[in-house]
Structures are given as structure tokens and as C-alpha cells.
N, C-alpha and C. Protein backbone atom coordinates (compact mmCIF):
# COMPACT_ATOMS: atom_id res chain seq x y z
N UNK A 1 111.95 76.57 -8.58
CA UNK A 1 112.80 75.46 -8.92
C UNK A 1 113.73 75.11 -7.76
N UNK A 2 114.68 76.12 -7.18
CA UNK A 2 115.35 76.09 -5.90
C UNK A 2 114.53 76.46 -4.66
N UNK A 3 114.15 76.13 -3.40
CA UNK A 3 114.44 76.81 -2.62
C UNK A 3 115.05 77.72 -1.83
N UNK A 4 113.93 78.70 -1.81
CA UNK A 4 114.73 80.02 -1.31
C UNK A 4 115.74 79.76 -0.31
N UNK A 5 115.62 79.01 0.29
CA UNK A 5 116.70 78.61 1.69
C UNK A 5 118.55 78.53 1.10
N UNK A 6 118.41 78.21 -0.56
CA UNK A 6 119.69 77.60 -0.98
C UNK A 6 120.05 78.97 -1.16
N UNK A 7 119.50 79.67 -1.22
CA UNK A 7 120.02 80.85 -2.26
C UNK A 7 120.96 80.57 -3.30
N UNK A 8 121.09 81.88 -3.53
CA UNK A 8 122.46 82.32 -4.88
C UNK A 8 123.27 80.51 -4.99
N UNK A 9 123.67 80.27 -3.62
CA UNK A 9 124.50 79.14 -4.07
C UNK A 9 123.77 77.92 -4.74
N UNK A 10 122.34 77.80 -4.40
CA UNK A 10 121.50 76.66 -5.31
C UNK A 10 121.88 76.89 -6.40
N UNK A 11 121.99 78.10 -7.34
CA UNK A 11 121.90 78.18 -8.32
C UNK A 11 123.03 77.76 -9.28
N UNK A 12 124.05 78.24 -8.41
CA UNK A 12 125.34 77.97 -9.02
C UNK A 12 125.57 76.34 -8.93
N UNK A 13 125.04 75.96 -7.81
CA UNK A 13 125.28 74.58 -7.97
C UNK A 13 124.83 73.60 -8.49
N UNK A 14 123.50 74.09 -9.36
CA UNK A 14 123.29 73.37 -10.79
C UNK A 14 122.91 74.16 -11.96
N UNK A 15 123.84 75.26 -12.14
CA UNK A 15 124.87 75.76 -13.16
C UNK A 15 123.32 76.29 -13.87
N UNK A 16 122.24 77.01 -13.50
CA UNK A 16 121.31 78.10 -14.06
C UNK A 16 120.96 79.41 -13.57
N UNK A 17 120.48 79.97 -14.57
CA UNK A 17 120.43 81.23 -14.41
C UNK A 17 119.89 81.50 -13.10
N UNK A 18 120.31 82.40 -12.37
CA UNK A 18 119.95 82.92 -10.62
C UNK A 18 119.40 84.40 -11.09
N UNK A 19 118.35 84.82 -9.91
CA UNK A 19 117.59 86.52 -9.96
C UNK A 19 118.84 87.10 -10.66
N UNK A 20 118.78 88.48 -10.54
CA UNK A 20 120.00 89.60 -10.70
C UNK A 20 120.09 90.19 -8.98
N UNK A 21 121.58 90.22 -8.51
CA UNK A 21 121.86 90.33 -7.05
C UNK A 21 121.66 91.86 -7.04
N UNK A 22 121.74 92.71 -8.08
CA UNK A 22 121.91 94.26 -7.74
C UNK A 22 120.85 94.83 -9.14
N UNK A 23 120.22 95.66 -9.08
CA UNK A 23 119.55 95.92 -9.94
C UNK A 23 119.94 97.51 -10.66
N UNK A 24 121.23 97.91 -11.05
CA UNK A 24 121.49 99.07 -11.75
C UNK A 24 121.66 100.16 -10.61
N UNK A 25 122.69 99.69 -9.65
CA UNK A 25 122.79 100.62 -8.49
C UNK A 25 123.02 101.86 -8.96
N UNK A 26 124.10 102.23 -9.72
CA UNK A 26 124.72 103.34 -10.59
C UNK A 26 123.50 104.05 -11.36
N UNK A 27 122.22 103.50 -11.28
CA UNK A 27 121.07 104.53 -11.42
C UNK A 27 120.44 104.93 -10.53
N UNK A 28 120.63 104.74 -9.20
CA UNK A 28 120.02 105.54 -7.98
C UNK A 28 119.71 106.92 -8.43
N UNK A 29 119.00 107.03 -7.60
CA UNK A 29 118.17 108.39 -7.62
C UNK A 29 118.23 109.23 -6.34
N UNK A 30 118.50 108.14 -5.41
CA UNK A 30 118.72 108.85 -3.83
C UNK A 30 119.18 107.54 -3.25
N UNK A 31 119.57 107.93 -1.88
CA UNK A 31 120.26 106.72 -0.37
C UNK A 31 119.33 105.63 -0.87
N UNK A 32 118.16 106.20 -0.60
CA UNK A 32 116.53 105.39 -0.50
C UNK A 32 116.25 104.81 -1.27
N UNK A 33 116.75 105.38 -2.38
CA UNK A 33 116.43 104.22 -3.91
C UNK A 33 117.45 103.06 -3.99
N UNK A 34 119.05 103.37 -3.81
CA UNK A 34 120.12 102.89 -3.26
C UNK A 34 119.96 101.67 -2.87
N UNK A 35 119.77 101.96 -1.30
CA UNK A 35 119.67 100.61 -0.64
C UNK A 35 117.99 100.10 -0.30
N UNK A 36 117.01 100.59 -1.00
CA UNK A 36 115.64 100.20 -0.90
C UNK A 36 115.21 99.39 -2.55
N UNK A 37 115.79 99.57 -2.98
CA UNK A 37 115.61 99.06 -4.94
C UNK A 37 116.65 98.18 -5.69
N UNK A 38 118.33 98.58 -5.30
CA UNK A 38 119.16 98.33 -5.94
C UNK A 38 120.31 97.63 -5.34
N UNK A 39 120.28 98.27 -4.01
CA UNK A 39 121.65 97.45 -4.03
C UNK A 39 121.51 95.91 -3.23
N UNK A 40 122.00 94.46 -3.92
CA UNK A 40 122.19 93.33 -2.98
C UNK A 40 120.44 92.60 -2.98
N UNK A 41 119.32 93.16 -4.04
CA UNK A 41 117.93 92.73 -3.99
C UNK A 41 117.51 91.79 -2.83
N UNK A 42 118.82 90.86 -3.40
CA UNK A 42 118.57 89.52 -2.58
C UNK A 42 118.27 89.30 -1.45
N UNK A 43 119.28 89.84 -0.70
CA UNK A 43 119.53 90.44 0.74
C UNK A 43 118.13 90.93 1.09
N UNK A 44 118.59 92.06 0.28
CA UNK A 44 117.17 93.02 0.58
C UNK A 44 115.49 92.51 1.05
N UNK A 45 115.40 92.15 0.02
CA UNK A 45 114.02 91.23 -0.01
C UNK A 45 113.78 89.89 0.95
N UNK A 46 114.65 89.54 1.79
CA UNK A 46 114.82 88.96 2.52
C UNK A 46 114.80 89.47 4.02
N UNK A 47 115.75 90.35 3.95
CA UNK A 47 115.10 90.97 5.15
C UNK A 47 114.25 91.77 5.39
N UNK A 48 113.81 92.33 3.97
CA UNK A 48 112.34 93.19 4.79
C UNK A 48 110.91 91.99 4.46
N UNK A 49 111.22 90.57 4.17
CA UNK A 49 110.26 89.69 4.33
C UNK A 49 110.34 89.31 6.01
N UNK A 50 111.43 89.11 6.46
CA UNK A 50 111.69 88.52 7.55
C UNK A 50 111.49 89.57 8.90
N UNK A 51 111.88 90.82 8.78
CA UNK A 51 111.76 91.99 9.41
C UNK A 51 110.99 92.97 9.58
N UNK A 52 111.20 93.83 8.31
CA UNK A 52 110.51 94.90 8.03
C UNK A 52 109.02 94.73 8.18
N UNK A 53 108.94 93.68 7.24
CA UNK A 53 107.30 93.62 7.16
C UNK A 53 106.08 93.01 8.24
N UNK A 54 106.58 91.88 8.74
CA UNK A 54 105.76 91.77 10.28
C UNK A 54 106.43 93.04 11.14
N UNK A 55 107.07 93.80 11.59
CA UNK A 55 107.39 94.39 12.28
C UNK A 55 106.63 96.01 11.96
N UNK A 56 106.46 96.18 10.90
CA UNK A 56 105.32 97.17 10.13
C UNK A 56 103.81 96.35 10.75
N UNK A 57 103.84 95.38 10.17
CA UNK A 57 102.57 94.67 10.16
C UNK A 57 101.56 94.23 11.15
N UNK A 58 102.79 93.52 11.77
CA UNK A 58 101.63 92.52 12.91
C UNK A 58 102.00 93.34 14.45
N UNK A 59 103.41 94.64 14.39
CA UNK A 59 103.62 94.80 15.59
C UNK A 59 103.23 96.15 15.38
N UNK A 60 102.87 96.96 14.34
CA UNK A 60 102.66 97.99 14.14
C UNK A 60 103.66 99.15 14.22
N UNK A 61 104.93 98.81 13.84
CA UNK A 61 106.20 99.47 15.02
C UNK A 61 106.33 100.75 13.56
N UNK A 62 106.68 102.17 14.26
CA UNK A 62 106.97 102.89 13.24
C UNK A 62 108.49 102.42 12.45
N UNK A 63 108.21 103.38 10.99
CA UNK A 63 109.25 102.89 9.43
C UNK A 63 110.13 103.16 10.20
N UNK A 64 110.18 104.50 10.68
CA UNK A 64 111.79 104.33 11.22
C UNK A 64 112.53 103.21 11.95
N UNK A 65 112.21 103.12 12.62
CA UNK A 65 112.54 101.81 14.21
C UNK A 65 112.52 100.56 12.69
N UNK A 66 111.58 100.05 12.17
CA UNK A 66 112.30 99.27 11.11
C UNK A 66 113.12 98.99 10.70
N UNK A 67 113.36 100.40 9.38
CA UNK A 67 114.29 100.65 8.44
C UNK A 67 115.65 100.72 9.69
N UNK A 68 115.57 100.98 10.91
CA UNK A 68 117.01 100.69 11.75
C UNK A 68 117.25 100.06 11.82
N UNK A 69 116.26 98.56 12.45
CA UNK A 69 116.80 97.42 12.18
C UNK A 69 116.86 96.43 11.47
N UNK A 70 116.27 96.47 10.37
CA UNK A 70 116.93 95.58 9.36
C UNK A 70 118.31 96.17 8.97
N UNK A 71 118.56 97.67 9.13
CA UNK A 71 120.18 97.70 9.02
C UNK A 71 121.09 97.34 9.77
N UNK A 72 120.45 97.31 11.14
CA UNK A 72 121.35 96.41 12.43
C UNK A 72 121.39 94.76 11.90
N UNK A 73 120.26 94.16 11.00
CA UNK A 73 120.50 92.88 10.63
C UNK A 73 121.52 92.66 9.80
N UNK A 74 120.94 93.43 8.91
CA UNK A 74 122.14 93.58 7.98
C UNK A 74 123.88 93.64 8.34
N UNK A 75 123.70 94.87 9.13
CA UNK A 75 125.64 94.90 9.70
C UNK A 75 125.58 93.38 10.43
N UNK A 76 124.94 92.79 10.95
CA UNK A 76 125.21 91.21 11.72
C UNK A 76 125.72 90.42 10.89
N UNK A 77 124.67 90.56 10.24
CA UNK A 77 124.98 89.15 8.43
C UNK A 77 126.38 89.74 8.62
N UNK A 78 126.98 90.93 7.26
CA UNK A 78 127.79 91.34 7.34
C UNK A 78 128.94 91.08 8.08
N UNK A 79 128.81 91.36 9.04
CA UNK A 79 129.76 91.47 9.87
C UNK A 79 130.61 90.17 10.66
N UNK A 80 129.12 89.28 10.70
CA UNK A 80 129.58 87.68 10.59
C UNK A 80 130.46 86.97 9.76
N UNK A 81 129.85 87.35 8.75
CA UNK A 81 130.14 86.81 7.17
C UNK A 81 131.74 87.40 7.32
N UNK A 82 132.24 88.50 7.36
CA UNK A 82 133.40 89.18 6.95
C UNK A 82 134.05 88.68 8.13
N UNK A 83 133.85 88.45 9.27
CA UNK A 83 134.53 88.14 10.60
C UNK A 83 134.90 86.73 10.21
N UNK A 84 134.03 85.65 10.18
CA UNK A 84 133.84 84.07 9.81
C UNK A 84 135.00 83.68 8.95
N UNK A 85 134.77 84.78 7.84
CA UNK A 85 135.49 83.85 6.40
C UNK A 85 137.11 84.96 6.46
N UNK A 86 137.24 85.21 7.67
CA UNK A 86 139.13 85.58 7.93
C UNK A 86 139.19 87.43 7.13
N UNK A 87 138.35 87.81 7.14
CA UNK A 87 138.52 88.80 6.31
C UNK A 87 138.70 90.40 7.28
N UNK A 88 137.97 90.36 8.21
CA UNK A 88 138.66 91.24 9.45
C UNK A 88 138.98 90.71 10.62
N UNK A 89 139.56 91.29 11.35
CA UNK A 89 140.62 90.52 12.25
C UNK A 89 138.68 90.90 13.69
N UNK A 90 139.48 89.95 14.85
CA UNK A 90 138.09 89.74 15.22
C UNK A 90 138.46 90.90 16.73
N UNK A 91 138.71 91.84 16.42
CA UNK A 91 138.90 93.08 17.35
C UNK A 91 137.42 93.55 17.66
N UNK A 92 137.05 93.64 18.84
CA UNK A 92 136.39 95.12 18.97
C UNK A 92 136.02 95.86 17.46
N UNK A 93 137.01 96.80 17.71
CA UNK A 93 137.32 98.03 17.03
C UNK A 93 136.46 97.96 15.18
N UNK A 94 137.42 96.66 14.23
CA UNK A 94 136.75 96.58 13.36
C UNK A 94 135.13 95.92 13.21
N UNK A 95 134.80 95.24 14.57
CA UNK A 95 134.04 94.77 14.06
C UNK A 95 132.41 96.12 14.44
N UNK A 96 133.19 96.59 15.13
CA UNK A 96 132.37 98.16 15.76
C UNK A 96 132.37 98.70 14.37
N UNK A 97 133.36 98.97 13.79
CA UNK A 97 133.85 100.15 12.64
C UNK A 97 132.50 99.33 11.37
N UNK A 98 132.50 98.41 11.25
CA UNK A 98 131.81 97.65 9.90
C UNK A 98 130.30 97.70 10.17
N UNK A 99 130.25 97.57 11.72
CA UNK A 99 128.43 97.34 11.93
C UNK A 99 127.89 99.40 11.84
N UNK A 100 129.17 99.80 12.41
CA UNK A 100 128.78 101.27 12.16
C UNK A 100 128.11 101.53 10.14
N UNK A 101 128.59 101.13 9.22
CA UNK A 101 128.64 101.78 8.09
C UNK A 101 127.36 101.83 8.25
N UNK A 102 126.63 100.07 8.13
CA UNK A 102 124.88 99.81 8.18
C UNK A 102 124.40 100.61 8.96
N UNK A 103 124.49 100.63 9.95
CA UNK A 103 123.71 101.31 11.69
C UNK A 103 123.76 103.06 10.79
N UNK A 104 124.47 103.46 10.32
CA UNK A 104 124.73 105.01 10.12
C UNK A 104 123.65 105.11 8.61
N UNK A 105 123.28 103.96 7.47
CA UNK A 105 122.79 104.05 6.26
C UNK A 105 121.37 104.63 6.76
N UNK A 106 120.70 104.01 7.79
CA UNK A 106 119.36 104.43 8.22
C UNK A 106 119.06 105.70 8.89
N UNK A 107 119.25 106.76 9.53
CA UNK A 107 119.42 108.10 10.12
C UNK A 107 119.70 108.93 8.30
N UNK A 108 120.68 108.39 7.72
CA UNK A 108 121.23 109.09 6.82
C UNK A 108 119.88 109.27 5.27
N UNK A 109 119.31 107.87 5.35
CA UNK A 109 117.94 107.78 4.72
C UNK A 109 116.67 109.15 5.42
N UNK A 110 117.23 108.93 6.63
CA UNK A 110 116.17 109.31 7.43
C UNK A 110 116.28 111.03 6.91
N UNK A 111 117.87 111.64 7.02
CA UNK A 111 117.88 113.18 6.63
C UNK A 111 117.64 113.39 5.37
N UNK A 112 117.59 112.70 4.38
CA UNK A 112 117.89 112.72 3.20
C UNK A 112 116.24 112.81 2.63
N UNK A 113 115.39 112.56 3.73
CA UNK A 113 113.58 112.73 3.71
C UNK A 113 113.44 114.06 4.28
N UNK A 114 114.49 114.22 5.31
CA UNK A 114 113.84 115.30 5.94
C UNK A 114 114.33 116.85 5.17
N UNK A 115 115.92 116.56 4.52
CA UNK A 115 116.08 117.73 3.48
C UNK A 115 115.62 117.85 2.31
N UNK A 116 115.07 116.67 1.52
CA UNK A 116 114.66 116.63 0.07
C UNK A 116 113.26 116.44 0.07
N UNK A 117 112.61 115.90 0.94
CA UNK A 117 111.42 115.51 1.08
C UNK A 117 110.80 114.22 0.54
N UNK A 118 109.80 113.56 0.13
CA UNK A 118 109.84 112.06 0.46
C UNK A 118 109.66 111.76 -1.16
N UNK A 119 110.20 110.97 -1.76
CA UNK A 119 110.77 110.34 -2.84
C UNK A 119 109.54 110.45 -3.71
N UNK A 120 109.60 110.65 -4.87
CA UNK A 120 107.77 109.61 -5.64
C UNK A 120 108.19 108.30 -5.86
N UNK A 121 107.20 107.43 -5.95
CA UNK A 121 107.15 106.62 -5.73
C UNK A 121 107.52 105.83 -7.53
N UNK A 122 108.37 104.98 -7.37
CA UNK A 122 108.85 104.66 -8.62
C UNK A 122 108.58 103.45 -9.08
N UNK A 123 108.60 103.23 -10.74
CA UNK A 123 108.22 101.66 -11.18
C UNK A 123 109.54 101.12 -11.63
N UNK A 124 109.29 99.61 -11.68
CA UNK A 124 110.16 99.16 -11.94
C UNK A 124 110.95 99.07 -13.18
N UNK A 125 110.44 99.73 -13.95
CA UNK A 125 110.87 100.07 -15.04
C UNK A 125 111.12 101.53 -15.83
N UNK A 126 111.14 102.49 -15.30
CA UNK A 126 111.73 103.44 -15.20
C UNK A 126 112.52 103.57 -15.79
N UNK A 127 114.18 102.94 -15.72
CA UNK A 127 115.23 103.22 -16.29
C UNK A 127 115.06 102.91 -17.61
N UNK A 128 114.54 101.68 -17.95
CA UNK A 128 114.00 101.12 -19.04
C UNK A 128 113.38 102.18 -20.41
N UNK A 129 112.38 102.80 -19.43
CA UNK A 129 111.28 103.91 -20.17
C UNK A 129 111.61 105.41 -20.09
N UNK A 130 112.47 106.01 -19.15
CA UNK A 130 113.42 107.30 -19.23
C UNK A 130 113.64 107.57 -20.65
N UNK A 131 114.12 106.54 -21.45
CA UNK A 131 114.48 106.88 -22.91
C UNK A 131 113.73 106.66 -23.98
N UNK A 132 112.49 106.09 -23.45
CA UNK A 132 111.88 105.82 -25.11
C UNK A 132 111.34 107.40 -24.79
N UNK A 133 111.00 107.80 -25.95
CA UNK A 133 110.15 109.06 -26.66
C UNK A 133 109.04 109.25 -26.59
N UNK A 134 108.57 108.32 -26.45
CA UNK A 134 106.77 108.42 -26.45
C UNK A 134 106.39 109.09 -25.28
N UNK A 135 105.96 110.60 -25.60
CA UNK A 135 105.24 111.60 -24.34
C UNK A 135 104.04 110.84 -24.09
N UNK A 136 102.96 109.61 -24.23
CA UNK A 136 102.02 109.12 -23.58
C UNK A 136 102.60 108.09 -22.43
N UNK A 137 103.63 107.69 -22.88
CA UNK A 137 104.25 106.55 -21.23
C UNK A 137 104.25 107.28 -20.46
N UNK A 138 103.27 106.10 -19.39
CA UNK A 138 102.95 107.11 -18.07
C UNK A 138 103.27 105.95 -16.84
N UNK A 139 104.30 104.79 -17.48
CA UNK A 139 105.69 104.72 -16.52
C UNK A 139 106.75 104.97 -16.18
N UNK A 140 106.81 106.56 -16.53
CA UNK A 140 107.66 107.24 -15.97
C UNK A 140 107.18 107.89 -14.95
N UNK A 141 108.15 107.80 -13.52
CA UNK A 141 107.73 108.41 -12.93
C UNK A 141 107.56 110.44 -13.20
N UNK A 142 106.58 110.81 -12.46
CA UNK A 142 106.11 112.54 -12.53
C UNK A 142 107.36 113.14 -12.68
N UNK A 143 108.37 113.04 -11.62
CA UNK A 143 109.40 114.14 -11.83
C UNK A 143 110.38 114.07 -12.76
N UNK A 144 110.19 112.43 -13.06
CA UNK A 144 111.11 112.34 -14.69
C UNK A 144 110.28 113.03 -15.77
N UNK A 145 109.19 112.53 -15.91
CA UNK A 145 108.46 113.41 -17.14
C UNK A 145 108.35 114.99 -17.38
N UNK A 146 108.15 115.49 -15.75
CA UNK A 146 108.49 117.47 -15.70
C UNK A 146 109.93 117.46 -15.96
N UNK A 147 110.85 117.01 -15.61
CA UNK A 147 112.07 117.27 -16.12
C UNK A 147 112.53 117.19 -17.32
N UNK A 148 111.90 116.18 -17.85
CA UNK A 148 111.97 115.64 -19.37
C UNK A 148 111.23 116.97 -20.13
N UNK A 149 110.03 117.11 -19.96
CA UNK A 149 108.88 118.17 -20.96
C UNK A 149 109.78 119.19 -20.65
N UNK A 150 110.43 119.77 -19.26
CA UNK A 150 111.06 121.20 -19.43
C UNK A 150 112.03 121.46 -19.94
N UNK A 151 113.02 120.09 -19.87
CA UNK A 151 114.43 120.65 -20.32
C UNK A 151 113.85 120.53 -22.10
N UNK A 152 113.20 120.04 -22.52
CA UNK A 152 112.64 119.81 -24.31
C UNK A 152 112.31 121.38 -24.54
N UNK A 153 111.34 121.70 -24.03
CA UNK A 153 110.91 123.13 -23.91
C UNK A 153 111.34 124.55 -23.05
N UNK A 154 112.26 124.40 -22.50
CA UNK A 154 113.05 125.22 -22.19
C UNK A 154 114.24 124.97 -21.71
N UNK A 155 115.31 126.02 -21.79
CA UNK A 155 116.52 125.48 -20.77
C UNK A 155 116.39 125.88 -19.53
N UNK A 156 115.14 126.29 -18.99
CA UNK A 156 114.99 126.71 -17.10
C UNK A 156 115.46 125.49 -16.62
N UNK A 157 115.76 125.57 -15.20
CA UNK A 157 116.32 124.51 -14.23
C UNK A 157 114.37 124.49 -13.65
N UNK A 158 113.93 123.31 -13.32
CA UNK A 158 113.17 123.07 -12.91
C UNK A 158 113.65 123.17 -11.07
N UNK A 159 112.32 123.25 -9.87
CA UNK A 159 112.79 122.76 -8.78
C UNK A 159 112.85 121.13 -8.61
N UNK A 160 112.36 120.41 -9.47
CA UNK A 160 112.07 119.07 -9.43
C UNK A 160 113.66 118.34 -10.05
N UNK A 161 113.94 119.13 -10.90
CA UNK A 161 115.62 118.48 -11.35
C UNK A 161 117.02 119.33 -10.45
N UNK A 162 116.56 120.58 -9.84
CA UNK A 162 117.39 120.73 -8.86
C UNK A 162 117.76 119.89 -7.50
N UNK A 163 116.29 119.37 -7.16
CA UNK A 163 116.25 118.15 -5.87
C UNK A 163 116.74 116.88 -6.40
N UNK A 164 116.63 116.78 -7.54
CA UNK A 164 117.12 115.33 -8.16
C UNK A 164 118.28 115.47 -7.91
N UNK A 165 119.15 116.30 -8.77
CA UNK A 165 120.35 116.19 -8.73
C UNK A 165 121.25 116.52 -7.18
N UNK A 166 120.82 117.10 -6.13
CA UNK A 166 121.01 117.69 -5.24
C UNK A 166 120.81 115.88 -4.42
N UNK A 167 119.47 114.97 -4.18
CA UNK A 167 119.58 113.45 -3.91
C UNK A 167 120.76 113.12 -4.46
N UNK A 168 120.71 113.19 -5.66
CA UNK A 168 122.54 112.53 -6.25
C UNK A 168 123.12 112.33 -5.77
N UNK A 169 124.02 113.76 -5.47
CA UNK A 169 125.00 114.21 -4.66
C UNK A 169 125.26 113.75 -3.25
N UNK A 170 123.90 113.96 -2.75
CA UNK A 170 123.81 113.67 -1.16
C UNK A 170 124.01 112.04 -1.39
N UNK A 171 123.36 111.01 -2.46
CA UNK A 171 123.85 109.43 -2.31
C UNK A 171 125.09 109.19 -2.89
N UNK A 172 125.88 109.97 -3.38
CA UNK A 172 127.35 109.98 -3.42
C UNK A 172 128.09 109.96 -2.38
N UNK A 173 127.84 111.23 -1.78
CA UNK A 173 128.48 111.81 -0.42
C UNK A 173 128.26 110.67 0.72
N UNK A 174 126.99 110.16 1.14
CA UNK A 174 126.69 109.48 1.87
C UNK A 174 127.77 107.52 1.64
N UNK A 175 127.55 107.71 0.44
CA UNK A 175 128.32 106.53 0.08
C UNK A 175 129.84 106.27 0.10
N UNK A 176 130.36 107.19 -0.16
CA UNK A 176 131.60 107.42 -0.08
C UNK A 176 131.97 108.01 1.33
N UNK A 177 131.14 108.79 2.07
CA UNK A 177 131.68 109.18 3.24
C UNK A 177 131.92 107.97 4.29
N UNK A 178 130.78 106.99 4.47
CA UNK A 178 130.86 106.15 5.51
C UNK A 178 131.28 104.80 4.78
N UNK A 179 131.86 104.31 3.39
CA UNK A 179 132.61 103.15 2.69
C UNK A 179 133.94 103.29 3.73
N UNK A 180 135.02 103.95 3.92
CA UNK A 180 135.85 103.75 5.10
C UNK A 180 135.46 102.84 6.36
N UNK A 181 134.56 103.13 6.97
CA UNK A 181 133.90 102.55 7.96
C UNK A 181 133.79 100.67 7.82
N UNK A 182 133.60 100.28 6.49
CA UNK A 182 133.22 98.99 6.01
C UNK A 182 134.92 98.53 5.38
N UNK A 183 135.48 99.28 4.65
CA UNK A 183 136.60 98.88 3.89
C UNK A 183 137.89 98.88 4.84
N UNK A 184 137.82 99.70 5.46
CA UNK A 184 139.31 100.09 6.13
C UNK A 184 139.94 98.95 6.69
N UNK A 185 138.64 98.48 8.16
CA UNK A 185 138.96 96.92 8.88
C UNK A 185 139.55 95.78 8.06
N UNK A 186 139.16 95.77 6.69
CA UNK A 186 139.03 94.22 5.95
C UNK A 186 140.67 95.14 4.72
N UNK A 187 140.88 96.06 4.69
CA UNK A 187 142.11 96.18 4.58
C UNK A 187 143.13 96.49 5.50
N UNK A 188 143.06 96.56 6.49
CA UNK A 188 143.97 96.33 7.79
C UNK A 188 143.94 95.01 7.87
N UNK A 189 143.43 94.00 7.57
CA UNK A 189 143.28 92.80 8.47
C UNK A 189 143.80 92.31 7.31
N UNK A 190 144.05 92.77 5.35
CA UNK A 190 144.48 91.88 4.49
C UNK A 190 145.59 92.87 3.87
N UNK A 191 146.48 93.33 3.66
CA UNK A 191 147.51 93.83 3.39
C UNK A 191 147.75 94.37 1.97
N UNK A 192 147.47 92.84 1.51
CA UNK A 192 147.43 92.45 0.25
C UNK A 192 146.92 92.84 -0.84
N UNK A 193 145.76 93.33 -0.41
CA UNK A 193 144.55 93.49 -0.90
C UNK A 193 144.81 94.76 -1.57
């Protein structure tokens, strides 16, 4: 109906329903699920149309070197956007401090593979199906369902719900450790706020 070009603001500007911008961040599962599933879609899907994916594709370039720079795109947008519309002062310093948060999300994806090991691969409906009952849904992902059958049938700690919860933690930590990095500049520069 809109062109993608208008975005979010097409929508508002003839007053109908627009995608969903974040898809249930507060259900992450890890960094990777985080900022690869949930947080900002919009964004998201935009730049790994524009980036990620010829740069996988037609240049053959490894995930890593990617997943870096669409986060270097990202801190640009960002950092434009927050610089542009008066919101950090146009120093050096903050605008270093804000492109750091993005630039640091990718390495931090990157350990978070190399200590937990690499994610299963999840549907989009998951959160959805976590709670119905029916032991034949088999859109749940594997390590929800072993976690699910064990904790029913026993109270052992599985290793599959120890790494879960252990991702948690680490996309807590990760989130909250480098949010300073993004917030601090744009409250130095607004007082008020």
C-alpha cells in the first residue's frame, strides 16, 4: 500500500496500521536473538536487505565482516539521526561514544557463539507456542521442548536450560553494560532529560 521508501512515517501519515517496530524484545533468548529478531525489525530488515545480504551473496564476504558492518551502518543512521535532530552535542567524543555501543554489539554476538555455542535456529512463533500444551507441536524450537519434557519429568537442571539461562544473563549484561556508551552523550547534551 505504502512504499517502503516512506517508512513508519507513510503510515502515520494516513493514519493505518504500520508492521510492529520491535517484536517482543523482553523475550530474547540471547544478543543474537536481540538484535537479529527483535529489536527495531524495521531497521533491521533493511539493512540486512541493503547490506548483509549482497555482501554474503554476490561478494561472498564472511558473517562476521557483515554482521560488523551493518552495525557500523547502523551507529551512522544512529548517530546522524541523534546528532541532526539536537540530541547530542556534535563533539568528537559523543559522537565516538554512540557509534562505539553498535561497533561493540557485533564482537559481543561474536563471543556469545564462541562461549555458548551457535543458537538453534528459531520460528517465528515460538513465543506464541512455548505455552500451548500440546507435546506434538513441533514449532517449538528442540531446546524449548527438552527443557519443557525435563523440567515436567524431573526437577534435574538440563545442560540445554543451563546455556539458556546463562545466554540470558550474558544479553542482559551485554545490554546494560555498553547502554552508557549510547545514553550518557544524549544526556550530557539534554539536562533535562
Amino acid at each position: 500500500l505504502i512504499p517502503k521508501q516512506y517508512g513508519l512515517l507513510g503510515y502515520y501519515a494516513i493514519k493505518i496500521k504500520h508492521p510492529p517496530v520491535m517484536k517482543d524484545p523482553y523475550h530474547a533468548t540471547s544478543l543474537t536473538d536481540f538484535w537479529g529478531r527483535r529489536w527495531d525489525v524495521v531497521i533491521q530488515e533493511r539493512l540486512k536487505r541493503a547490506i548483509y545480504n549482497p555482501l554474503r551473496r554476490q561478494w561472498k564476504a564472511p558473517k562476521n565482516l557483515c554482521v560488523v558492518l551493518v552495525f557500523c551502518a547502523s551507529g551512522l543512521l544512529h548517530v546522524f539521526i541523534l546528532a541532526a535532530g539536537g540530541l547530542v552535542q556534535n563533539d568528537k567524543a559523543s559522537l565516538v561514544s554512540c557509534m562505539a555501543f553498535f561497533v561493540l554489539q557485533a564482537p559481543l554476538m561474536s563471543l556469545e557463539v564462541n562461549l555458548f555455542g551457535k543458537e538453534e535456529q528459531y520460528n517465528d512463533k515460538k513465543d506464541d507456542d512455548a505455552n500451548d500444551t500440546n507435546d506434538n507441536d513441533t514449532t517449538v524450537a528442540p531446546s524449548t521442548a527438552t527443557a519443557t519434557a525435563s523440567s515436567s519429568s524431573s526437577a534435574t537442571t538440563t545442560p540445554t536450560t543451563v546455556v539458556s539461562v546463562l545466554r540470558r544473563i550474558y544479553l542482559v549484561t551485554c545490554i546494560f553494560v555498553t547502554t552508557p556508551l549510547l545514553l550518557e552523550p544524549i544526556l550530557r547534551a539534554n539536562p533535562r532529560l
